[in-house]
C-alpha atoms as a PDB file:
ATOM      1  CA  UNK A   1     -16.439 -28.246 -27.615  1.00  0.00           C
ATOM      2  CA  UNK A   2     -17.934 -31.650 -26.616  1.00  0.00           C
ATOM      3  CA  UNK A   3     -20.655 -32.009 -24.178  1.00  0.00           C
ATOM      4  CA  UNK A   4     -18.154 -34.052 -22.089  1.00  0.00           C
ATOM      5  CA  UNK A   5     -15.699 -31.192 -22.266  1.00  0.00           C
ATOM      6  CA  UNK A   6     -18.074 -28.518 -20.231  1.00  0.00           C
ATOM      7  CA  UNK A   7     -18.450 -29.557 -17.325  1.00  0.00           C
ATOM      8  CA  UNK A   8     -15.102 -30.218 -17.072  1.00  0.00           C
ATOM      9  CA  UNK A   9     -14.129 -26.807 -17.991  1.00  0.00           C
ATOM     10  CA  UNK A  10     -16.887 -25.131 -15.065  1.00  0.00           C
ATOM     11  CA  UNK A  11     -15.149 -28.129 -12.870  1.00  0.00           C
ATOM     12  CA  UNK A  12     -11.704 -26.699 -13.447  1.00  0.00           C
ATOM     13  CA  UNK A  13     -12.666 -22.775 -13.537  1.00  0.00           C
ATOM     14  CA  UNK A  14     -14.245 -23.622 -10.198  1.00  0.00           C
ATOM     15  CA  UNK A  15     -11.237 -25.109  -8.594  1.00  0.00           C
ATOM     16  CA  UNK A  16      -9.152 -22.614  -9.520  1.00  0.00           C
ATOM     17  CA  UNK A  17     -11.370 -19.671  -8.152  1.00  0.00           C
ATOM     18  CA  UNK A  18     -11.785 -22.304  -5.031  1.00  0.00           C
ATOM     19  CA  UNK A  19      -7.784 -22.294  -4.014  1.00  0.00           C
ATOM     20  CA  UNK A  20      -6.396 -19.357  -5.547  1.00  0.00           C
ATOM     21  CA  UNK A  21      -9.204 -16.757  -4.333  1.00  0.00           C
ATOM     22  CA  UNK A  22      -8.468 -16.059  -0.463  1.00  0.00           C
ATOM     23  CA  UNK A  23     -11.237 -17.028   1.724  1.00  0.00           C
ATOM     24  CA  UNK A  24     -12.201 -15.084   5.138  1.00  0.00           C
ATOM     25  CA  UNK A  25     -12.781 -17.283   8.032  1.00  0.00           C
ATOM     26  CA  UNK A  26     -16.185 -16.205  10.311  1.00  0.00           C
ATOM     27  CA  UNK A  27     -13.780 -14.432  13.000  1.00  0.00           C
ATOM     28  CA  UNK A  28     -11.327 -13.327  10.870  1.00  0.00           C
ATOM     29  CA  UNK A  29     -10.222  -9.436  10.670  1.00  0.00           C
ATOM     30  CA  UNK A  30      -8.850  -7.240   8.088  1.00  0.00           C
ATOM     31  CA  UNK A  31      -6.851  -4.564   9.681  1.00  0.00           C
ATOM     32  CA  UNK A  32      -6.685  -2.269   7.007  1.00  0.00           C
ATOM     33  CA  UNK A  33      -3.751  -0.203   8.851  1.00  0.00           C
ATOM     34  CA  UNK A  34      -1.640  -3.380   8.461  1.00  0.00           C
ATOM     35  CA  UNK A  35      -2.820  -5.674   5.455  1.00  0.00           C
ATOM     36  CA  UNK A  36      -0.800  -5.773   2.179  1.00  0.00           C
ATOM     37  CA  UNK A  37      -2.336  -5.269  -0.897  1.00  0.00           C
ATOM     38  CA  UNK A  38      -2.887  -8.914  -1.281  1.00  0.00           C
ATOM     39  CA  UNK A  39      -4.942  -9.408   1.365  1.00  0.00           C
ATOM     40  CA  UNK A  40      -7.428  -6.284   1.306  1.00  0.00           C
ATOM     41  CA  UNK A  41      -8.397  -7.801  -2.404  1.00  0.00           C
ATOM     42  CA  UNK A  42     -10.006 -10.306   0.174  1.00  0.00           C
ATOM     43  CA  UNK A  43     -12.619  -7.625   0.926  1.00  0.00           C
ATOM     44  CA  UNK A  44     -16.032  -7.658  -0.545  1.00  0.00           C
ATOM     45  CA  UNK A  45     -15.929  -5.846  -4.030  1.00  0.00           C
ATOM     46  CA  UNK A  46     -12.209  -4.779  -3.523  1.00  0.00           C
ATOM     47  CA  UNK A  47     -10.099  -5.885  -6.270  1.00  0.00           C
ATOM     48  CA  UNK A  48      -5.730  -4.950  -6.820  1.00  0.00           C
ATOM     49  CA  UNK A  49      -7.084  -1.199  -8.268  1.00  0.00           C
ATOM     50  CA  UNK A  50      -9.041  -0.474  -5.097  1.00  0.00           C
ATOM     51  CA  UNK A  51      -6.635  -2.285  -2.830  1.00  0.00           C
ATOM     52  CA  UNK A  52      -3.802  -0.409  -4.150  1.00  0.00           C
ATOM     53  CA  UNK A  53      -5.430   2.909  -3.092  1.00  0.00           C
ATOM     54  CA  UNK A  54      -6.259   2.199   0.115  1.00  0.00           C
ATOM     55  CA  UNK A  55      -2.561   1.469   0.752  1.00  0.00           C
ATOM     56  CA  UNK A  56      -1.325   4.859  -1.240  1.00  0.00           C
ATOM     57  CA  UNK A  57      -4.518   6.674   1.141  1.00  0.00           C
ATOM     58  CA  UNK A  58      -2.674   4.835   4.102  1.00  0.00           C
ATOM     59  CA  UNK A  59       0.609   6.154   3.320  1.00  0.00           C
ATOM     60  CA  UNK A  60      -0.009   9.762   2.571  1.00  0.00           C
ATOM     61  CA  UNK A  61      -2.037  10.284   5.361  1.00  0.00           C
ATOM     62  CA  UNK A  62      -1.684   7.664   8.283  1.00  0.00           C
ATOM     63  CA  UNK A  63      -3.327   5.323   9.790  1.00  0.00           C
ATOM     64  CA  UNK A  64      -7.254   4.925   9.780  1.00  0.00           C
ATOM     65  CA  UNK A  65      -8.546   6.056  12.783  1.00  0.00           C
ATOM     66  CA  UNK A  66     -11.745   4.492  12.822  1.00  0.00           C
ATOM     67  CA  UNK A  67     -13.120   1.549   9.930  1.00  0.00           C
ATOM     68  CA  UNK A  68     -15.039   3.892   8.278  1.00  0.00           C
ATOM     69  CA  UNK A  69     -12.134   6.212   7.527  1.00  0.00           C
ATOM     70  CA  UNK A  70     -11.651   3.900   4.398  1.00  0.00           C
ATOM     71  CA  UNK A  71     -14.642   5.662   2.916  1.00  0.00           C
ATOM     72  CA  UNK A  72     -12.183   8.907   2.387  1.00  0.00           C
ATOM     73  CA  UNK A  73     -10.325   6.380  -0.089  1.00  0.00           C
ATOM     74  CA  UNK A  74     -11.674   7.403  -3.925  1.00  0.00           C
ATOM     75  CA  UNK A  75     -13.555   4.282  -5.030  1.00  0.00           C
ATOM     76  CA  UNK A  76     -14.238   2.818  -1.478  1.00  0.00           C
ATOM     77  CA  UNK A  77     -18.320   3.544  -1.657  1.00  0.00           C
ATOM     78  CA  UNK A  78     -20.757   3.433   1.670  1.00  0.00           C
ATOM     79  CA  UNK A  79     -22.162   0.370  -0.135  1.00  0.00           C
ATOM     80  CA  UNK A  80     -18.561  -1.667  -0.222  1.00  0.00           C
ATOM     81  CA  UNK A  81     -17.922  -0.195   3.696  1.00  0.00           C
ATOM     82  CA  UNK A  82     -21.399  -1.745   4.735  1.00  0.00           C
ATOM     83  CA  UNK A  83     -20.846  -5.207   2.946  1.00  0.00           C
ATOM     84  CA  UNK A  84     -17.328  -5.453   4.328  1.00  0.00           C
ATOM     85  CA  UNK A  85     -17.948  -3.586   7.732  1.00  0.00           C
ATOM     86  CA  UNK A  86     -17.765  -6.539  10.278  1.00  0.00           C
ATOM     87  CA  UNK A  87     -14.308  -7.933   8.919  1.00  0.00           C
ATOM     88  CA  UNK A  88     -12.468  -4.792   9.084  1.00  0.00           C
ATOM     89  CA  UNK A  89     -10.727  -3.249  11.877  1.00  0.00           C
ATOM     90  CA  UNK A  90      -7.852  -0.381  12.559  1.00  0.00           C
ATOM     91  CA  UNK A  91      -6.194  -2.117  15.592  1.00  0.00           C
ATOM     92  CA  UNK A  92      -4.977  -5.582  15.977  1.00  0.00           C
ATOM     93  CA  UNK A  93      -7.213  -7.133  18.484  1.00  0.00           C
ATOM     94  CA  UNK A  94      -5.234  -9.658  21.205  1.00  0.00           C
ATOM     95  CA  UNK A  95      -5.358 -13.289  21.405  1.00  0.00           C
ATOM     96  CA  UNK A  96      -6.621 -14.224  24.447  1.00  0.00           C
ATOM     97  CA  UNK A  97      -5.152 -18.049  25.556  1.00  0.00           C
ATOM     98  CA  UNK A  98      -7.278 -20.763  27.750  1.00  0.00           C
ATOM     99  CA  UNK A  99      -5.385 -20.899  30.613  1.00  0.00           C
END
């Protein structure tokens, strides 16, 4: 490969991690009683594997009660609840409009 043809090849990777990997906004949630598979991959360290079992955990046994319920899920570590603990939430919190 050329010297010219590197960068353009970390250029490209880069842009294609940049708009195909979901990005979480500062104040945005994850309710992980609600969120598809899709968009609990957007959690710290949780890829489709992990995502899928939180869903399956969801479905056998209900909804979380609390955010650190998703520890019970096999693969979900303290660790991975700690780096993802201020994004996720169990109940959909209400928009409150300027009036």
């Amino acid at each position: 490969m050329g010297k010219r043809k590197i960068p353009l090849v970390f250029i490209t990777i880069f842009l294609l991690l940049l708009f195909t990997a979901p990005i979480i906004a500062d104040n945005e949630k994850i309710n992980i009683n609600t969120a598809t598979e899709k968009e609990l991959c957007t959690l710290i360290q949780v890829g489709p594997k992990k995502a899928g079992k939180i869903v399956q955990y969801r479905e056998k046994h209900g909804d979380f009660k609390t955010p650190e319920d998703i520890k019970h899920v096999k693969g979900i570590s303290d660790k991975i609840f700690k780096k993802n603990e201020s994004i996720i939430i169990v109940k959909d919190i209400p928009i409150v409009k300027n009036q």
